[in-house]
Protein backbone atom coordinates (compact mmCIF):
# COMPACT_ATOMS: atom_id res chain seq x y z
CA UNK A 1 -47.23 41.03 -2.75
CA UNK A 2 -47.44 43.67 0.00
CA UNK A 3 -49.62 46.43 0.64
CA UNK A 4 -47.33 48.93 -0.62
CA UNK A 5 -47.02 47.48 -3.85
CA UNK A 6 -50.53 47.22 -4.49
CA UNK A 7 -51.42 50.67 -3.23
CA UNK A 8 -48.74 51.74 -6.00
CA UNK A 9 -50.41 49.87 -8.76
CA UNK A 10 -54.05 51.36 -7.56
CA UNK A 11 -52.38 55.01 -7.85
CA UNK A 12 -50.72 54.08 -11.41
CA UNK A 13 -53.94 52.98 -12.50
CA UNK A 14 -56.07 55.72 -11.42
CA UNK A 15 -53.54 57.91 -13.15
CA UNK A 16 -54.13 56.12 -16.35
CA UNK A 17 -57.76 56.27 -16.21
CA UNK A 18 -57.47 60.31 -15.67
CA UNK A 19 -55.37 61.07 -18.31
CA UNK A 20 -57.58 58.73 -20.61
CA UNK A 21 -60.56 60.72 -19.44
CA UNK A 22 -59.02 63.85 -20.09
CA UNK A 23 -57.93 63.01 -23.91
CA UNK A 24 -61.38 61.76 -24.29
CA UNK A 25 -62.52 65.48 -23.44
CA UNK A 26 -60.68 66.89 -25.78
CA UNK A 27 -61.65 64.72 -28.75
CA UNK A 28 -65.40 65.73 -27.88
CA UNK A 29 -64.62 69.45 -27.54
CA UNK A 30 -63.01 69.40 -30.78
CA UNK A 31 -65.95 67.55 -32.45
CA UNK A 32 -68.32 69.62 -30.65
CA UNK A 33 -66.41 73.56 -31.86
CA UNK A 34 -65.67 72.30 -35.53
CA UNK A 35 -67.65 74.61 -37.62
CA UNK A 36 -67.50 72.65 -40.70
CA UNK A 37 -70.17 70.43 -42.81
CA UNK A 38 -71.38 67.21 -40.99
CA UNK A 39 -69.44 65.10 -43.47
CA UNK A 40 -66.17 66.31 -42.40
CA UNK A 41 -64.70 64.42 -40.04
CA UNK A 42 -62.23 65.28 -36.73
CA UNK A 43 -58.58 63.76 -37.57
CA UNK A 44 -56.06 63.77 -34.65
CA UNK A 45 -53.61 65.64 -35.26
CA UNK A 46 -49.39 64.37 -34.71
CA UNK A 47 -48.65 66.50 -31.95
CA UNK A 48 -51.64 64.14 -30.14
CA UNK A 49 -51.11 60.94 -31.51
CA UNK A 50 -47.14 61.48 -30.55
CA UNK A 51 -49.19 62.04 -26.77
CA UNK A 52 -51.06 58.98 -26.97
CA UNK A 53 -48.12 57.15 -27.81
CA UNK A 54 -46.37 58.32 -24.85
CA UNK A 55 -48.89 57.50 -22.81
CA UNK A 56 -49.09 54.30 -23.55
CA UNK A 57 -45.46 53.91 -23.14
CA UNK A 58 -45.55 55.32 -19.79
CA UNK A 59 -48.47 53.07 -18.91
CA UNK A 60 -46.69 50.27 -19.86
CA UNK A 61 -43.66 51.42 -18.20
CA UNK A 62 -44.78 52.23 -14.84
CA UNK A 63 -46.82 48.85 -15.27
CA UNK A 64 -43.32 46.97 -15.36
CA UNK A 65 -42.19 49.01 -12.69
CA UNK A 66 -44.65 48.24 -10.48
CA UNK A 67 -44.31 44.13 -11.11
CA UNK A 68 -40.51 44.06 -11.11
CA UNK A 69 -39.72 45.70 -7.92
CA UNK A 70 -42.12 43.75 -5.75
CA UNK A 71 -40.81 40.58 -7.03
CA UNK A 72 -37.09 41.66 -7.04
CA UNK A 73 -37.92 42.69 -3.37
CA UNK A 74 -39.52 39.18 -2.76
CA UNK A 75 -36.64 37.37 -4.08
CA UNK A 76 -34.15 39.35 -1.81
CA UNK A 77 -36.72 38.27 1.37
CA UNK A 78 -36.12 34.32 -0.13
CA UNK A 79 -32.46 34.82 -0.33
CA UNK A 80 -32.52 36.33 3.04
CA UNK A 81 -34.17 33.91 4.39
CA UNK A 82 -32.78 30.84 2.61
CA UNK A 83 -28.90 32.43 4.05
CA UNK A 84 -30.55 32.61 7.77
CA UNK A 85 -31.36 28.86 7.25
CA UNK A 86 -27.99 28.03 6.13
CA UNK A 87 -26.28 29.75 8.59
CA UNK A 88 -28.19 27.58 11.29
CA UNK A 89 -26.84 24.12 9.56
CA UNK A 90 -24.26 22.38 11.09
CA UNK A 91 -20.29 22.75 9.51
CA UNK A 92 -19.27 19.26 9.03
CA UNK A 93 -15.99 17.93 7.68
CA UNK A 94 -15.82 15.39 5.00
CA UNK A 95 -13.71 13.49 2.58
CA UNK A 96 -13.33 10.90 0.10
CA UNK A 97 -12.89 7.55 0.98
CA UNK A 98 -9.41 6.11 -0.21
CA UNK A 99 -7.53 3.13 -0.42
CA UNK A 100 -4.64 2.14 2.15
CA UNK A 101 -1.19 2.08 0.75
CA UNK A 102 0.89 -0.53 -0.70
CA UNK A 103 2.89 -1.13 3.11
CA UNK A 104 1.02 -3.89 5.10
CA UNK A 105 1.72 -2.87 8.64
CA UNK A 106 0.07 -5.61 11.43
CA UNK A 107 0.60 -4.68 15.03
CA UNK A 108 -0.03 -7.74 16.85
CA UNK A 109 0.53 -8.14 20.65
CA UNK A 110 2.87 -11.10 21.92
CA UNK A 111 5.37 -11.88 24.98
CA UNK A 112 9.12 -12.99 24.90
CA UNK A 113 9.87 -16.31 25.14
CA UNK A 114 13.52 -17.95 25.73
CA UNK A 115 14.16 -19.86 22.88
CA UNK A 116 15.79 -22.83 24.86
CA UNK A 117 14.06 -23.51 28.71
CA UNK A 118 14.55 -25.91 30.88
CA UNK A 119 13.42 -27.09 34.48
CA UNK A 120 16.73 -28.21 36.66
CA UNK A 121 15.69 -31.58 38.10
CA UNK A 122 17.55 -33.99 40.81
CA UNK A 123 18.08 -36.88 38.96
CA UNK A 124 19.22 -39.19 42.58
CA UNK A 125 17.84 -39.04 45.97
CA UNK A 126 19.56 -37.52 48.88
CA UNK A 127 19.65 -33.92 50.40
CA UNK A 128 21.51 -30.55 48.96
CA UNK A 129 24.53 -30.64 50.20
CA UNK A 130 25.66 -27.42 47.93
CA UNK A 131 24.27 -24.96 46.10
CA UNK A 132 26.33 -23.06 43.44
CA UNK A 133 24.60 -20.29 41.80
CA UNK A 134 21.80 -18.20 42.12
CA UNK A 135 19.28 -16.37 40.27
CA UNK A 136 20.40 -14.38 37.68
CA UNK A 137 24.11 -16.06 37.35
CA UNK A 138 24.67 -17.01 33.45
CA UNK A 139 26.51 -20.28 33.24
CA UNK A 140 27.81 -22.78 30.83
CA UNK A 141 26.80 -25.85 29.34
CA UNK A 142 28.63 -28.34 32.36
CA UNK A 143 29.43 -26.06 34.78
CA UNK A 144 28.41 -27.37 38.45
CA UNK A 145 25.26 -25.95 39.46
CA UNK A 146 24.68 -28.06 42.81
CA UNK A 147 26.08 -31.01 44.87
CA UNK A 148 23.56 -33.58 46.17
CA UNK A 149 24.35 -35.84 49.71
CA UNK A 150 23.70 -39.37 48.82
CA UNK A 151 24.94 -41.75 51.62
CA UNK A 152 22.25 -44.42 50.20
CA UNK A 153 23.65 -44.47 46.86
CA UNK A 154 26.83 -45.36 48.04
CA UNK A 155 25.96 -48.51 49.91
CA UNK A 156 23.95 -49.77 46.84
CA UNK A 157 27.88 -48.97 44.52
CA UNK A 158 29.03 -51.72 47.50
CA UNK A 159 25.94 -54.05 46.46
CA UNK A 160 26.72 -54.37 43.63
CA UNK A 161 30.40 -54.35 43.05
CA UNK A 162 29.61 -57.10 45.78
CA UNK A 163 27.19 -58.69 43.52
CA UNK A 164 29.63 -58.62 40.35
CA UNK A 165 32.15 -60.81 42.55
CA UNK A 166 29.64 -63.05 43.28
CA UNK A 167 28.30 -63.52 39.50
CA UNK A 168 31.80 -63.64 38.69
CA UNK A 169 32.62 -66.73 41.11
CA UNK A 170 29.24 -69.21 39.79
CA UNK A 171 30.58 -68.22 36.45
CA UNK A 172 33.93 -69.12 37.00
CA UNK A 173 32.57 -72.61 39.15
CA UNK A 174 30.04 -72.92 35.73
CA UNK A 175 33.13 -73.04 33.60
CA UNK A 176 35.40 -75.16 35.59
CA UNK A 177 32.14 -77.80 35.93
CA UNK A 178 31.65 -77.28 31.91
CA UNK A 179 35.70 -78.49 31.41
CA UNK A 180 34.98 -81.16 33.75
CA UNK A 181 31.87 -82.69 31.86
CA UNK A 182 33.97 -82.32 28.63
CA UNK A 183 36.67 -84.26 30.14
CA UNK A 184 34.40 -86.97 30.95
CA UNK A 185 32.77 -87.23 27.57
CA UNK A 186 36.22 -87.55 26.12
CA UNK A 187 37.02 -90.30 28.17
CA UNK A 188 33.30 -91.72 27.65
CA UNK A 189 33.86 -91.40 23.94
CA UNK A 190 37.43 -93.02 23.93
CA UNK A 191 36.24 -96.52 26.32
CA UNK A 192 32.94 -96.51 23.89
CA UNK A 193 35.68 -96.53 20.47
CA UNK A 194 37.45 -99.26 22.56
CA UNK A 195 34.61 -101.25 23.84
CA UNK A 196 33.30 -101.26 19.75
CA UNK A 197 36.33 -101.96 18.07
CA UNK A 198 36.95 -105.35 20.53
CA UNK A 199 33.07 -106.10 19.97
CA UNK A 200 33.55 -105.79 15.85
CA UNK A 201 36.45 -108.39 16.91
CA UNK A 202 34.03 -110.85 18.94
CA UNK A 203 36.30 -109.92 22.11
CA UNK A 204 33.20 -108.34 23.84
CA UNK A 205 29.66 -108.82 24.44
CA UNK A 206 27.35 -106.19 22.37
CA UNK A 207 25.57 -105.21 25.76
CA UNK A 208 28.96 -103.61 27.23
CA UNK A 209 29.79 -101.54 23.72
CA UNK A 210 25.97 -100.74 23.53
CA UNK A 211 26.82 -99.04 27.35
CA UNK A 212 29.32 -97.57 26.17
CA UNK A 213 27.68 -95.54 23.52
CA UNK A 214 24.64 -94.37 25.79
CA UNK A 215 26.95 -93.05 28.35
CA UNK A 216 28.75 -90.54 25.61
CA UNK A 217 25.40 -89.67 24.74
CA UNK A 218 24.70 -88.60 28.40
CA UNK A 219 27.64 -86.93 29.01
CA UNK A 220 27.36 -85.02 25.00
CA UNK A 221 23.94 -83.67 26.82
CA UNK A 222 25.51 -82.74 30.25
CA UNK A 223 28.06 -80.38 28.87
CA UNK A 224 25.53 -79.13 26.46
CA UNK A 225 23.65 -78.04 29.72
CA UNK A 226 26.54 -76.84 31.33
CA UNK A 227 27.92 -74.60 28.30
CA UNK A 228 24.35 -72.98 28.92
CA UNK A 229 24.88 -72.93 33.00
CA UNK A 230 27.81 -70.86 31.90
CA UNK A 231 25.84 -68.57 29.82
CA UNK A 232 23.47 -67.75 32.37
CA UNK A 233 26.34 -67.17 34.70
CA UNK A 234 27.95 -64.61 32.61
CA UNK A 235 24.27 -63.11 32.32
CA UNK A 236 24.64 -62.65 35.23
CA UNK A 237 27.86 -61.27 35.40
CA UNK A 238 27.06 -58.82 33.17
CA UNK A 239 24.19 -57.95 34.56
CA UNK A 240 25.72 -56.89 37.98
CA UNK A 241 28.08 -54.39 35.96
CA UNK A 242 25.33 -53.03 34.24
CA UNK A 243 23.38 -52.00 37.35
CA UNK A 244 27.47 -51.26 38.93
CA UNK A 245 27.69 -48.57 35.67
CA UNK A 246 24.22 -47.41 36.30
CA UNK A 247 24.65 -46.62 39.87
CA UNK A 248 27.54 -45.00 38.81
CA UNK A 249 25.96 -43.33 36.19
CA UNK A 250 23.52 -42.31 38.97
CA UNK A 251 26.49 -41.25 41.70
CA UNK A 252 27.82 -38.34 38.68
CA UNK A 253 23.88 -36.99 39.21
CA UNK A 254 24.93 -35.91 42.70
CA UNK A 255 26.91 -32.88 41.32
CA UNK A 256 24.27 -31.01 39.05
CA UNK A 257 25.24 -29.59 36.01
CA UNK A 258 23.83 -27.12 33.31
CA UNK A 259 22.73 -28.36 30.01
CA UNK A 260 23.32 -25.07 27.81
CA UNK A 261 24.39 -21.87 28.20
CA UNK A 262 21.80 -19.51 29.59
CA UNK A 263 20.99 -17.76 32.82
CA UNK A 264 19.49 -19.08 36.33
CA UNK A 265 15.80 -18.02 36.40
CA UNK A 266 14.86 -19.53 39.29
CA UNK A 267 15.83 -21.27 42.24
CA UNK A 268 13.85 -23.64 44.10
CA UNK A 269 15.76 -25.10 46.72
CA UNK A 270 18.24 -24.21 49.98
CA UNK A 271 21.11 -26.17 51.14
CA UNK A 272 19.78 -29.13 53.51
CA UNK A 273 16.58 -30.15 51.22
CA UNK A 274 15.08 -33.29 50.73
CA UNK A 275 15.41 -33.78 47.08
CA UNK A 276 13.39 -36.74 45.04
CA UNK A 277 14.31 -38.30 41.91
CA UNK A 278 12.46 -36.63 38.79
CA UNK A 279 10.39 -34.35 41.26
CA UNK A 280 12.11 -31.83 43.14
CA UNK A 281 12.69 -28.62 40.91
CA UNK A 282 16.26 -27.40 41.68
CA UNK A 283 16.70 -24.31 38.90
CA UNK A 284 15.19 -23.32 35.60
CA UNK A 285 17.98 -21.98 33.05
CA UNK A 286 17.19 -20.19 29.95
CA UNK A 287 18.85 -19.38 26.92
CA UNK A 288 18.27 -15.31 25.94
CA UNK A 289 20.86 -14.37 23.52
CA UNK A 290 18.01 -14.82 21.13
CA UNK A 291 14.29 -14.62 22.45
CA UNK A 292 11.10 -15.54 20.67
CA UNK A 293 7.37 -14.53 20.96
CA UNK A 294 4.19 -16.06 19.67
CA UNK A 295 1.53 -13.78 17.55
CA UNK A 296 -1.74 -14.76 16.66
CA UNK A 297 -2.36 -13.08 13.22
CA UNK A 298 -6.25 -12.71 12.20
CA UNK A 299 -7.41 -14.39 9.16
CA UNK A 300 -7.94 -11.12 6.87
CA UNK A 301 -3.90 -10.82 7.15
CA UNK A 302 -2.67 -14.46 7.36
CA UNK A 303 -2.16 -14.38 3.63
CA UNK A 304 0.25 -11.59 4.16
CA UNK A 305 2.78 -13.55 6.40
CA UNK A 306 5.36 -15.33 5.14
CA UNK A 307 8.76 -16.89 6.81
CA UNK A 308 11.61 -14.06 6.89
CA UNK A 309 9.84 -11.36 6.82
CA UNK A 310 10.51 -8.96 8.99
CA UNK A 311 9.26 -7.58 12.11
CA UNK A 312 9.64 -4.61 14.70
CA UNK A 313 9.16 -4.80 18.31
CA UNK A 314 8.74 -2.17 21.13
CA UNK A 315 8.61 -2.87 24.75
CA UNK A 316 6.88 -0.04 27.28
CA UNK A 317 10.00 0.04 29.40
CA UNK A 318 12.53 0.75 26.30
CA UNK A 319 10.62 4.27 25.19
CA UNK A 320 11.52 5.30 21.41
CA UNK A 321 13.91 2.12 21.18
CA UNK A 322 13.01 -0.63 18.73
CA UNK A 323 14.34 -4.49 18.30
CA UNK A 324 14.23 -6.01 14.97
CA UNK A 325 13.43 -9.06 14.18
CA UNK A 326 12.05 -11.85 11.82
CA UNK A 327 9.49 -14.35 11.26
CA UNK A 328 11.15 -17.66 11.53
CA UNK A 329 8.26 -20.11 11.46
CA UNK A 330 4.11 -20.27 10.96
CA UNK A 331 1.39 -23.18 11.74
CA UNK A 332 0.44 -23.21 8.24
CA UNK A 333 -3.04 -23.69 9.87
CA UNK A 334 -5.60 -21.44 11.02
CA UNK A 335 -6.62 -22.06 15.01
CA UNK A 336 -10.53 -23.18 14.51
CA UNK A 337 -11.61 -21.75 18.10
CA UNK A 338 -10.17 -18.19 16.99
CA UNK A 339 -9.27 -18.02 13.16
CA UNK A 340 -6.04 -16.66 13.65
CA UNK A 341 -2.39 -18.13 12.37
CA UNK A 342 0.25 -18.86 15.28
CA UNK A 343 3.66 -16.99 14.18
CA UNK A 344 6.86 -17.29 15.99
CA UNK A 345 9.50 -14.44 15.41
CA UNK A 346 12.85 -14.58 16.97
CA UNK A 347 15.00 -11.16 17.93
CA UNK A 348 18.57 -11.34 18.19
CA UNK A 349 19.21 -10.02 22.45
CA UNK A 350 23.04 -10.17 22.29
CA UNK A 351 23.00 -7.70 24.65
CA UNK A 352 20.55 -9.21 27.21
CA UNK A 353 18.19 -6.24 27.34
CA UNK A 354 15.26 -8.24 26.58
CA UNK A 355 13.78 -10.41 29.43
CA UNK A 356 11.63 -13.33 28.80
CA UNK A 357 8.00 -12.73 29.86
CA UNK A 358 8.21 -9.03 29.09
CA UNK A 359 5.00 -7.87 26.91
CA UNK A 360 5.79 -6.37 23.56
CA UNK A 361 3.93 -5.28 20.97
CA UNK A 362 5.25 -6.76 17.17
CA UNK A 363 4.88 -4.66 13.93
CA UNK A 364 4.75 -7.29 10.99
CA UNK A 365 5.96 -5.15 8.27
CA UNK A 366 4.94 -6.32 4.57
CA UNK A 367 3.11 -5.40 1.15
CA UNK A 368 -0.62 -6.86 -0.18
CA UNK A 369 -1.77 -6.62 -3.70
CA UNK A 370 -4.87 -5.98 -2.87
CA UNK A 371 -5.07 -2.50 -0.89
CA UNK A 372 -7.92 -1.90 1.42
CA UNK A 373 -10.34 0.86 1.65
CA UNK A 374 -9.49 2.61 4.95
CA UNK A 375 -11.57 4.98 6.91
CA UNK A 376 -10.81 7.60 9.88
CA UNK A 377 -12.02 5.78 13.34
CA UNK A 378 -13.36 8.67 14.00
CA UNK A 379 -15.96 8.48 10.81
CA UNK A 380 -17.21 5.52 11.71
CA UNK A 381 -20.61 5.78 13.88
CA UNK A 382 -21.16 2.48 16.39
CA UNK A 383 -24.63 2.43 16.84
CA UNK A 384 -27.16 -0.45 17.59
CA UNK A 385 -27.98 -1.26 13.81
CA UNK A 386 -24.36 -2.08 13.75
CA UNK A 387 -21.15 0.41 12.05
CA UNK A 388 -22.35 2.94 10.23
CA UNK A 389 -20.92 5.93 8.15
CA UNK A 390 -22.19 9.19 7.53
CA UNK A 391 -22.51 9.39 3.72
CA UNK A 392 -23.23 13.31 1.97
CA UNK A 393 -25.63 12.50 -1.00
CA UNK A 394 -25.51 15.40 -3.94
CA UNK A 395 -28.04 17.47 -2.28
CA UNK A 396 -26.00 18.13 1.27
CA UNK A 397 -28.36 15.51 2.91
CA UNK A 398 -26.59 12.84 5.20
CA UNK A 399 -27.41 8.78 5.12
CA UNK A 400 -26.56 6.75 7.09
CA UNK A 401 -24.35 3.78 5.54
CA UNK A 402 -24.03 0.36 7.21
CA UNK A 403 -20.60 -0.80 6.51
CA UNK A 404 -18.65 -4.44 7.50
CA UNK A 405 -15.39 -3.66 9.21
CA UNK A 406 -12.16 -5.27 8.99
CA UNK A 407 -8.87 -4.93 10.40
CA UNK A 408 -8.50 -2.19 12.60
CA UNK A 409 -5.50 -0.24 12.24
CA UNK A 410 -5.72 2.29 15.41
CA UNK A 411 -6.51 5.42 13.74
CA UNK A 412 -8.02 3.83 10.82
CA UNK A 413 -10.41 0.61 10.24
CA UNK A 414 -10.61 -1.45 7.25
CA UNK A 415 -13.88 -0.91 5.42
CA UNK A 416 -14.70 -4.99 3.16
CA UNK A 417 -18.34 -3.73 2.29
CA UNK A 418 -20.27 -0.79 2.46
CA UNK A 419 -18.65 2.33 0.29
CA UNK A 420 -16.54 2.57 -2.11
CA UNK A 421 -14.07 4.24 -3.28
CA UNK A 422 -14.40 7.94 -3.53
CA UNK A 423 -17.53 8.29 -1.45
CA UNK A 424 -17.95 11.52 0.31
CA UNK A 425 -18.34 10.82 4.23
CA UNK A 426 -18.24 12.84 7.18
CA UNK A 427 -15.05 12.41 9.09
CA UNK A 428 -16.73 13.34 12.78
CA UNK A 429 -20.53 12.80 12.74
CA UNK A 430 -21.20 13.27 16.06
CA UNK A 431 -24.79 12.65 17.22
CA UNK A 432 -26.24 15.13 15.02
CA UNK A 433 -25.31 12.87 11.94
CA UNK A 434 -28.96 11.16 10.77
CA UNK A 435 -30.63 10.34 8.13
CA UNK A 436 -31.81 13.27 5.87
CA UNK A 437 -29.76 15.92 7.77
CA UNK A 438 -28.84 19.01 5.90
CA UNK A 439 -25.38 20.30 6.33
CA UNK A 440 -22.48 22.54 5.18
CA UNK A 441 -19.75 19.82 4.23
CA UNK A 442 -16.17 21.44 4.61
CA UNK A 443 -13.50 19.58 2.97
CA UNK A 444 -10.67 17.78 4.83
CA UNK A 445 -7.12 16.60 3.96
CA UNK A 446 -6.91 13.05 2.01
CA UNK A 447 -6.33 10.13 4.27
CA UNK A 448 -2.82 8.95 5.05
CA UNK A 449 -1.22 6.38 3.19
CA UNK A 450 1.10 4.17 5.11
């Protein structure tokens, strides 16, 4: 209470007491002039017990007056005060966490890939005696490509045509000796039928038919040997065409052909090269009328994937154009050293305006049953106890929330543990958000729903 107010209650008081004193004089003056007998008593009359009343009413009133307007005037100081405190806390936006909508968006990044690519090899030794195309020339599966100089290659078609004569002539000698060792087993087996049939008659001596019979025996086993002299001659003969075809085969490797259709991504070599069998690069040809690119997709949305779904790609140097495309196949298998699931999609480039190697970044475009709570990147607080939210409790006081993130979105991250749904959080903390921290929350629009 102030000094004024109690300096008003001394002057109400004092006025009291006077105007007690002074009806406490008259009461003794009238005692003191009444002329009657001792036994007859002063009785107040209306007209002063109607005063006394009032005065006690007034006493009463101006003792409520004095109590209620010091206390109405120290509850206006409170309220003053208590408005000059609020007017120093800090304005913070906040809203109520929400769940993400039912589309399951995954931007991943990945580079294009050729579906078909292949290194150019030289497939024969000699030097590069043309050279065809260039980078950047689309061919077709068989066109020429290059011409390769093989002088060596030649002489070794003369080897062996040269051998195959030769194999041809023992197997021709091999045959003719073969007819001649039948010939004389014929004639063996005819003079051993002879030399029997005159011993069964006791015209000749057993020793001279049992001759007779060894020697077809002999001769049986020489054209058995020579039947497989024969063998191994046309072995042989065959043989020498096979390495005469291969050589060949070998000599058609000189002129260097494409495998597919596709375009010349590089060239290696210039006319006049030493080129090596199976080492010399000569072009690399790729297929782009359809490209692919490799994602890794984390583990929270590998569930999500699935084979033809489908998937939008944007490229830095195509501004506000998109490709479309589709998931055509998955590892079914989680990478240990990263937890993430390999996904190929391919995009249709019938136009050619995709390169291979260019950087992209894919959109896998799907739905989830289970919807995540989502929160504004810009509510969430990284401090060193880890992410953190700014949480306003009933009473306007901030705490700090630990949360576990998830999958981060861009402009929004993926709250597993931590809040739920419907919490009131601060969408910009700042560094003034801490623990206990008064504020004056100010609400902001609902979160977007993709």
């Amino acid at each position: 209470m102030s000094y004024d107010d109690e300096n008003s209650r001394e002057s109400t008081e004092q006025l009291l007491r006077r105007e007690l004193a002074e009806l406490k004089q008259q009461l003794r003056a009238q005692r003191e002039g009444h002329a009657g007998p001792p036994e007859v008593r002063w009785r107040p009359s209306g007209v002063t017990i109607a005063s006394l009343v009032l005065g006690i009413v007034v006493l009463f009133a101006l003792l409520f007056i004095a109590g209620y307007v010091p206390l109405q005037r120290r509850d206006a100081t409170v309220r003053a005060e208590e408005a000059e405190r609020e007017k120093e806390l800090p304005r913070m936006e906040v809203m109520h966490v929400g769940r993400g909508g039912s589309a399951n968006e995954i931007r991943l990044p990945g580079t294009m890939q050729a579906v078909t690519e292949a290194p150019i090899m030289a497939r024969t030794d000699g030097y590069l005696k043309r050279r065809l195309v260039d980078i950047g020339d689309h061919v077709t599966a068989g066109e020429a490509l290059a011409e390769i100089d093989a002088p060596e290659l030649d002489h070794q078609l003369h080897q062996a045509e040269s051998a195959i004569a030769q194999a041809q002539a023992a197997a021709d000698q091999a045959q003719a000796n073969l007819e001649q060792g039948k010939a004389n087993r014929d004639l063996a087996r005819v003079n051993a039928d002879r030399w029997k049939s005159l011993y069964e008659k006791g015209l000749a001596p057993q020793q001279e038919s049992d001759q007779y019979q060894a020697q077809i025996v002999a001769l049986t086993a020489n054209v058995q040997a020579l039947e497989k002299a024969v063998a191994a001659q046309n072995s042989s003969v065959s043989g020498a065409k096979s390495n005469l075809a291969r050589l060949q085969e070998v000599q058609g490797y000189r002129l260097v052909k494409a495998p597919f259709d596709g375009v010349i991504t590089l060239r290696n070599i210039d006319i006049g090269a030493l080129v090596s069998t199976g080492s010399t690069l000569l072009f690399r040809i790729a297929q782009t009328e359809t490209l692919r690119t490799y994602v890794n997709v984390p583990q929270a949305g590998a569930n999500a994937v699935r084979v033809g779904q489908a998937a939008t790609i944007t490229a830095s140097n195509f501004p506000g154009r998109t490709f479309h495309g589709k998931v055509t196949r998955t590892a079914s298998a989680l990478d240990p050293s990263s937890r993430t699931l390999l996904v190929e999609v391919d995009v249709p480039n019938a136009d050619r305006a995709l390169l291979p190697g260019t950087y992209t970044e894919v959109t896998l475009a799907g739905a989830r049953p289970d919807l995540p709570i989502t929160v504004p990147a810009s509510a969430v607080i990284f401090r060193t106890d880890g992410a953190q939210v700014a949480v306003v409790q009933p009473d306007l006081t901030l705490h700090l929330q630990k949360i576990s993130v998830g999958r981060d979105y861009g402009d929004r991250l993926e709250v597993l543990q931590g809040v739920q749904e419907g919490t009131t959080i601060v969408t910009v903390p700042g560094d003034a958000a801490r623990d206990g921290a008064r504020i004056i929350p100010v609400e902001a629009d609902s979160p977007r729903k993709d």
